[in-house]
C-alpha atoms as a PDB file:
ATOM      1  CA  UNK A   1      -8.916 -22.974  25.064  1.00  0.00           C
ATOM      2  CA  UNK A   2      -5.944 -20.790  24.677  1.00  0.00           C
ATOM      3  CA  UNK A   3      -5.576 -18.780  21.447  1.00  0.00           C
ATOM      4  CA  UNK A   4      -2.021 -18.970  19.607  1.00  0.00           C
ATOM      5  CA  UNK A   5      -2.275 -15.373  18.179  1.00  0.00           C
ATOM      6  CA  UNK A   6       1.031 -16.583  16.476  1.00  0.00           C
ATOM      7  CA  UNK A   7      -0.169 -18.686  14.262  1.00  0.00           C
ATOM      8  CA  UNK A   8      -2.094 -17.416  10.958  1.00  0.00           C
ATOM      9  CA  UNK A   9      -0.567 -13.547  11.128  1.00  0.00           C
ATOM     10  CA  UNK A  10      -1.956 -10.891   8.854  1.00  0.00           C
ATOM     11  CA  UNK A  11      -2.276  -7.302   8.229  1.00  0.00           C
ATOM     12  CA  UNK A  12      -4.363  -5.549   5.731  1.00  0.00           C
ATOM     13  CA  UNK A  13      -5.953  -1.754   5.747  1.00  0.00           C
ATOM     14  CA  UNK A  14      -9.096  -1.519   7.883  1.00  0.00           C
ATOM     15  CA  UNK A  15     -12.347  -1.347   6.060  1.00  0.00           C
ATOM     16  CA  UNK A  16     -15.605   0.563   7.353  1.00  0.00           C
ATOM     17  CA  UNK A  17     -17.085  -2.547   8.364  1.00  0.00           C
ATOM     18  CA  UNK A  18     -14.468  -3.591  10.487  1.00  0.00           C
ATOM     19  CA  UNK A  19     -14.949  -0.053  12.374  1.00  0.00           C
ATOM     20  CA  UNK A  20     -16.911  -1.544  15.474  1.00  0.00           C
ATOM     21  CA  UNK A  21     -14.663  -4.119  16.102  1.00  0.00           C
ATOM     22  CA  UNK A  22     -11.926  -1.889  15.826  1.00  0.00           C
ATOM     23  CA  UNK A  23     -14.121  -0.060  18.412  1.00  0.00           C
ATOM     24  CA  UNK A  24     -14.408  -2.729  21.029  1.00  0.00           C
ATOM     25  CA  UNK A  25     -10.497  -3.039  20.959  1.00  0.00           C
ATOM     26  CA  UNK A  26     -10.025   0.844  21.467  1.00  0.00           C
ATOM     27  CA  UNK A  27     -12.335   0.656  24.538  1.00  0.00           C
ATOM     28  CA  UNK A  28     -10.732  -2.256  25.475  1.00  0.00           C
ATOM     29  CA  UNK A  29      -7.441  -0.277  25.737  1.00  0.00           C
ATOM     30  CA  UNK A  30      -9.222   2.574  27.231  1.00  0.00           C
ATOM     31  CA  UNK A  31     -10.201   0.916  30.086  1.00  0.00           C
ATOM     32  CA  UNK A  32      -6.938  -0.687  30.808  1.00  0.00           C
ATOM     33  CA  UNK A  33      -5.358   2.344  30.502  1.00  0.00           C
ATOM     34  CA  UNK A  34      -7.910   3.473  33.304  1.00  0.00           C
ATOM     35  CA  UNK A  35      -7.371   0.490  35.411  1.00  0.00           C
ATOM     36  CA  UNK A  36      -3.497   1.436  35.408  1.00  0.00           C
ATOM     37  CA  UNK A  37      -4.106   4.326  36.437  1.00  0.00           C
ATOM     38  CA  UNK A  38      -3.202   6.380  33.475  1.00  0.00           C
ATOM     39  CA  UNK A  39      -4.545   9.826  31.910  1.00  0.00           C
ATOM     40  CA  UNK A  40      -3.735   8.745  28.463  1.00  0.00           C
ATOM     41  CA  UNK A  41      -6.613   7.959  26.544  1.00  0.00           C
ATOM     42  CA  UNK A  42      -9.353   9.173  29.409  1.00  0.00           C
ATOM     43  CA  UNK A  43     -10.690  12.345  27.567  1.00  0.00           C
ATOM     44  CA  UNK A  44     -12.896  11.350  24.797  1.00  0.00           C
ATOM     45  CA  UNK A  45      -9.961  10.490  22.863  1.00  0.00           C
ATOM     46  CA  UNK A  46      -9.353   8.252  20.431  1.00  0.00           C
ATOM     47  CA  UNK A  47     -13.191   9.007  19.539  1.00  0.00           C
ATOM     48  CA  UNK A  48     -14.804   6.457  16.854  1.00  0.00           C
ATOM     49  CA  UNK A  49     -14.592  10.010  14.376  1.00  0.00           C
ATOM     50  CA  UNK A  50     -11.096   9.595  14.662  1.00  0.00           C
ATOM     51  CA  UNK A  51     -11.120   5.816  13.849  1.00  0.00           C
ATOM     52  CA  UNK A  52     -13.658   6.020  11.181  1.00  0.00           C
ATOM     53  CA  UNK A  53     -10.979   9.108   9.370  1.00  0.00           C
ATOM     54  CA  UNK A  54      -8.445   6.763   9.808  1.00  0.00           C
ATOM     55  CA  UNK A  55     -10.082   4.188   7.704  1.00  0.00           C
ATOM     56  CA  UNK A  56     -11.284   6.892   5.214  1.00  0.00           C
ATOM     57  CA  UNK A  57      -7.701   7.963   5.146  1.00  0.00           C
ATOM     58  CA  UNK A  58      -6.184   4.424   4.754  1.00  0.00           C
ATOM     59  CA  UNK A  59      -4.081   4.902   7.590  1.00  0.00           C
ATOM     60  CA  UNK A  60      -6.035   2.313   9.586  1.00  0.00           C
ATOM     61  CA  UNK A  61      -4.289  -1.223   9.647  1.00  0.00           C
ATOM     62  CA  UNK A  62      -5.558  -4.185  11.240  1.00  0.00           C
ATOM     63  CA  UNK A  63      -3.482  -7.273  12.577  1.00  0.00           C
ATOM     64  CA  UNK A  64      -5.094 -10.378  12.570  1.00  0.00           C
ATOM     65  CA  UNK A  65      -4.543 -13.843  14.037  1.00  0.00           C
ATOM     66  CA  UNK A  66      -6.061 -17.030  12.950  1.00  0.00           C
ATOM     67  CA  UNK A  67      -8.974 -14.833  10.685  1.00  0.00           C
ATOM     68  CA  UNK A  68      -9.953 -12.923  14.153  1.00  0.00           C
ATOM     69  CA  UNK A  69      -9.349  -9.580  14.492  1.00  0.00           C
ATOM     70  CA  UNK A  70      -6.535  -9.099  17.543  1.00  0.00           C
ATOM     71  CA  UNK A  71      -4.917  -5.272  17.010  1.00  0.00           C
ATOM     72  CA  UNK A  72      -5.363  -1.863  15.287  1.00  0.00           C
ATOM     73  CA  UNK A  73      -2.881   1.006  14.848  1.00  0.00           C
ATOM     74  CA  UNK A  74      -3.183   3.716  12.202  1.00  0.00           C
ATOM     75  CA  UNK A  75       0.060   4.385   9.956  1.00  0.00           C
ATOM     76  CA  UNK A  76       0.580   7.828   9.575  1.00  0.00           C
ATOM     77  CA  UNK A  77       3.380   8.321   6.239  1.00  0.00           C
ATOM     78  CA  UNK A  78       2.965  12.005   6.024  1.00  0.00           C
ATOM     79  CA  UNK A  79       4.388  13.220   9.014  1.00  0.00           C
ATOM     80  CA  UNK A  80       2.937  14.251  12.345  1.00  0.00           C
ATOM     81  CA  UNK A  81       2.665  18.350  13.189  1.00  0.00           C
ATOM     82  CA  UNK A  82       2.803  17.966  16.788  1.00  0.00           C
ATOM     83  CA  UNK A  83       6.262  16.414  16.419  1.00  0.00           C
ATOM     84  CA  UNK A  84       7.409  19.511  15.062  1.00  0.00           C
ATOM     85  CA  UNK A  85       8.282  21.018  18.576  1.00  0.00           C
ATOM     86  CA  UNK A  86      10.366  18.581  20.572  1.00  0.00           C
ATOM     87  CA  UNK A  87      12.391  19.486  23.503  1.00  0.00           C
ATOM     88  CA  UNK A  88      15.377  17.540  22.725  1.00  0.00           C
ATOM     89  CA  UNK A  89      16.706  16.441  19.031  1.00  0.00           C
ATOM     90  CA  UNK A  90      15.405  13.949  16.745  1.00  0.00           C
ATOM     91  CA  UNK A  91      17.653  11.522  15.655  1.00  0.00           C
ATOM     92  CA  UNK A  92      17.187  12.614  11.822  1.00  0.00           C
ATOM     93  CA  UNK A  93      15.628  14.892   9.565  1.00  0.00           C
ATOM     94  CA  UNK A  94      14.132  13.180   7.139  1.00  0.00           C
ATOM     95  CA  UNK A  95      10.648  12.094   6.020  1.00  0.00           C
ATOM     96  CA  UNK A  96       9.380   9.637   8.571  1.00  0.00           C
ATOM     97  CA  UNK A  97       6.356   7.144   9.329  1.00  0.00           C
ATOM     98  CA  UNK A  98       4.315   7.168  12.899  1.00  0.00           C
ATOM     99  CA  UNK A  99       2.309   5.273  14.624  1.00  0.00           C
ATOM    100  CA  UNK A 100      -0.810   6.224  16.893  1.00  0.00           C
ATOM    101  CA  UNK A 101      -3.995   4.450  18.796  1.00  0.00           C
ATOM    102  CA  UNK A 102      -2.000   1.236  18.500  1.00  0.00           C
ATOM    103  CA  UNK A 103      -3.857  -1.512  20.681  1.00  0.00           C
ATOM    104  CA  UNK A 104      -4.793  -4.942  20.828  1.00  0.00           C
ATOM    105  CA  UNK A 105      -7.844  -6.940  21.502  1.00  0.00           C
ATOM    106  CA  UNK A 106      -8.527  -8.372  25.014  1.00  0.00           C
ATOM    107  CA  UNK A 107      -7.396 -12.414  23.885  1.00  0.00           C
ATOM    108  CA  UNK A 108      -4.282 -10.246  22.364  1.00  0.00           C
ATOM    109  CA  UNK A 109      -3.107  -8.513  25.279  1.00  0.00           C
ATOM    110  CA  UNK A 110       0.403  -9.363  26.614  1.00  0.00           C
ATOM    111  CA  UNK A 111       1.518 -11.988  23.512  1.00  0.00           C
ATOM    112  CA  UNK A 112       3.833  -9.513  22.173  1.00  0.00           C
ATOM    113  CA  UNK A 113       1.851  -8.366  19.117  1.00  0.00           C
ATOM    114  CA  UNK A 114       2.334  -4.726  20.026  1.00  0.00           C
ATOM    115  CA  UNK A 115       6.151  -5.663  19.059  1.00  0.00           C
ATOM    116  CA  UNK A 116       4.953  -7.656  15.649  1.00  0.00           C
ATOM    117  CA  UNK A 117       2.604  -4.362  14.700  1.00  0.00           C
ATOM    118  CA  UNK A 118       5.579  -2.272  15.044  1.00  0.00           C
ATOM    119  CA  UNK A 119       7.737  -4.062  12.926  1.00  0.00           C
ATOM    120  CA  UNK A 120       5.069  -4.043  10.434  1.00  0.00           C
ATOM    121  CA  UNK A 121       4.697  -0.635  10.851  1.00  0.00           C
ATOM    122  CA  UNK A 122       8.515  -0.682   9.650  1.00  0.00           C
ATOM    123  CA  UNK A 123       7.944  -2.601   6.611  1.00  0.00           C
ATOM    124  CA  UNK A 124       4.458  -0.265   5.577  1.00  0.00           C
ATOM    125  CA  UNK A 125       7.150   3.035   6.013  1.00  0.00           C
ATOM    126  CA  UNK A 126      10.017   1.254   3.946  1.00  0.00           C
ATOM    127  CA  UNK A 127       7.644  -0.096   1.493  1.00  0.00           C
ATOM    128  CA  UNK A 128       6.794   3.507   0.668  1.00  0.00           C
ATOM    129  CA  UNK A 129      11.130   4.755   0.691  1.00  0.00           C
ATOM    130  CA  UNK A 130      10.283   5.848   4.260  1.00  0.00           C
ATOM    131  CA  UNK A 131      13.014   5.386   6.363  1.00  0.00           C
ATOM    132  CA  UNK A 132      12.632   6.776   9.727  1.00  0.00           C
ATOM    133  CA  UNK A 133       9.767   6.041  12.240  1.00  0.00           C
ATOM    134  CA  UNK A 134       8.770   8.600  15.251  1.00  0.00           C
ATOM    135  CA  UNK A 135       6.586   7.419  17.957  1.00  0.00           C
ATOM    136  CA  UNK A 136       5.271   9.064  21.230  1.00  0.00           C
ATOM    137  CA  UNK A 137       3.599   7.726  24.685  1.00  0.00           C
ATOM    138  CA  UNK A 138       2.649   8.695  27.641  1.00  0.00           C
ATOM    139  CA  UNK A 139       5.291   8.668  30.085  1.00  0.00           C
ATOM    140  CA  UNK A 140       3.424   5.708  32.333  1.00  0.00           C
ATOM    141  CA  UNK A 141       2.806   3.361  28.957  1.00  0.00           C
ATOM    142  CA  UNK A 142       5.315   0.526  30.511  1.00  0.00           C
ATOM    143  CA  UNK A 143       4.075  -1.620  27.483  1.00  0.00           C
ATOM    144  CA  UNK A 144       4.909   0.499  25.227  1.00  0.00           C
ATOM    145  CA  UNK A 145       7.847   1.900  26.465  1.00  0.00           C
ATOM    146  CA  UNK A 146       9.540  -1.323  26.532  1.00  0.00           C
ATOM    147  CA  UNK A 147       8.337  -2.390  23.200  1.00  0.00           C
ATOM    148  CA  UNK A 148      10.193   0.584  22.184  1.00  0.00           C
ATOM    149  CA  UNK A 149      13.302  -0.120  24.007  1.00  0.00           C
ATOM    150  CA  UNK A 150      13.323  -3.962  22.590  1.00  0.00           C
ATOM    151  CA  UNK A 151      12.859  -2.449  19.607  1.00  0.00           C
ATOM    152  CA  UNK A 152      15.863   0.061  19.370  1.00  0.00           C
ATOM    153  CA  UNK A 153      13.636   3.175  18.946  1.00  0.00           C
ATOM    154  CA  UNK A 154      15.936   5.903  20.468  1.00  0.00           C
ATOM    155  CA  UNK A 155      14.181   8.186  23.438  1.00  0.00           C
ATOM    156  CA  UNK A 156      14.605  11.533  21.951  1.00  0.00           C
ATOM    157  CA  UNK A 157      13.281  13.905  24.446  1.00  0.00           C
ATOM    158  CA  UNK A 158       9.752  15.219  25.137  1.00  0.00           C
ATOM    159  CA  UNK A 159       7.009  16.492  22.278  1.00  0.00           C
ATOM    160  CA  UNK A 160       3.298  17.409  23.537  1.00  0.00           C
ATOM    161  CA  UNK A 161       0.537  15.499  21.616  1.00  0.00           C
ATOM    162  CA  UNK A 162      -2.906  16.849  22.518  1.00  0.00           C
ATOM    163  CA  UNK A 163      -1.477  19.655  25.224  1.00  0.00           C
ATOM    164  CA  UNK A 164       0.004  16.306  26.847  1.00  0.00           C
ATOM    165  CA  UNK A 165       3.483  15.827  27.424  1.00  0.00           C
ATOM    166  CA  UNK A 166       4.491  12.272  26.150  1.00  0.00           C
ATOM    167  CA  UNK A 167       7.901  10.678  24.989  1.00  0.00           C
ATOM    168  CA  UNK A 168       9.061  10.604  22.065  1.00  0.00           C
ATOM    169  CA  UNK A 169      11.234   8.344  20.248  1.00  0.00           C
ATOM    170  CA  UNK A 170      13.006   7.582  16.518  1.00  0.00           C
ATOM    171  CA  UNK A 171      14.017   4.638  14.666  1.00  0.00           C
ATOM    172  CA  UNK A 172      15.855   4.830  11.731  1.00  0.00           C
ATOM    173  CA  UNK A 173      15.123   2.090   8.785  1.00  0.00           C
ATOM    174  CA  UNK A 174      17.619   1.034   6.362  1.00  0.00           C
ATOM    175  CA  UNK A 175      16.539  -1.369   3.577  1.00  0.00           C
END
């Protein structure tokens, strides 16, 4: 049987004993990212340290469809250092939201939900008078590059996350 991940939507903040299933869906992305043929997340990172600090931080969010657990991304409100040195220009320079370790359960995968977290992850930044939102990826991420794109996030130029090089994009909110 199909699931309709449509159906039944929520988000809430992860709790610590949602941290291994949050843990299945980060391998889960892991190994696609592998089977693509990508670097990005093949070093160790996102570790289930960095999960568990999310969750301690309350930057963990979970996305839910029909009471199962179907995504994860953490909400980061204050900022992100790494995005302090961009070749190119952000689009602002204001306070901004970002998103990282965004990713979506195996029944999940490809029913746009990366799109539906995002905007989420819009009304969590304007919620708290945010009103820009800077995001990075690795530069093979199709996914997430065009969730981007069909979003209106504007490619900004290059920032390095991790010593990587990855893209890096802006939205601006208005409420």
């Amino acid at each position: 049987m199909q699931m309709n991940v449509h159906n039944n939507i929520i988000f809430r903040t992860a709790h610590e004993s949602d941290l291994s299933t949050i843990w299945e869906i980060i391998t889960f992305a892991k190994e696609v990212r592998r089977r693509e043929g990508s670097s990005q997340w093949q070093d160790g990172y996102p570790d289930i340290d960095t999960i568990r600090l999310d969750i301690v931080d309350r930057k963990g969010y979970l996305l839910l469809c029909n009471d199962e657990v179907c995504g994860y991304m953490a909400v980061v409100l204050d900022g992100e250092p790494a995005y302090d040195d961009i070749e190119g220009c952000w689009l602002s320079n204001r306070p901004y939201t970002t998103v990282h370790r965004m990713a979506v359960s195996s029944q999940a995968k490809g029913k746009g939900l990366g799109y539906t977290m995002l905007l989420k992850a819009e009304e969590i930044s304007l919620a708290n008078s945010i009103y820009s939102i800077r995001v990075d990826t690795n530069y093979d991420n199709t996914a997430m590059l065009h969730i981007f794109e069909k979003l209106g996030y504007v490619y900004c130029g290059e920032v390095y996350y991790r010593g990587n090089p990855r893209k890096a994009f802006e939205k601006l909110l208005f409420d």
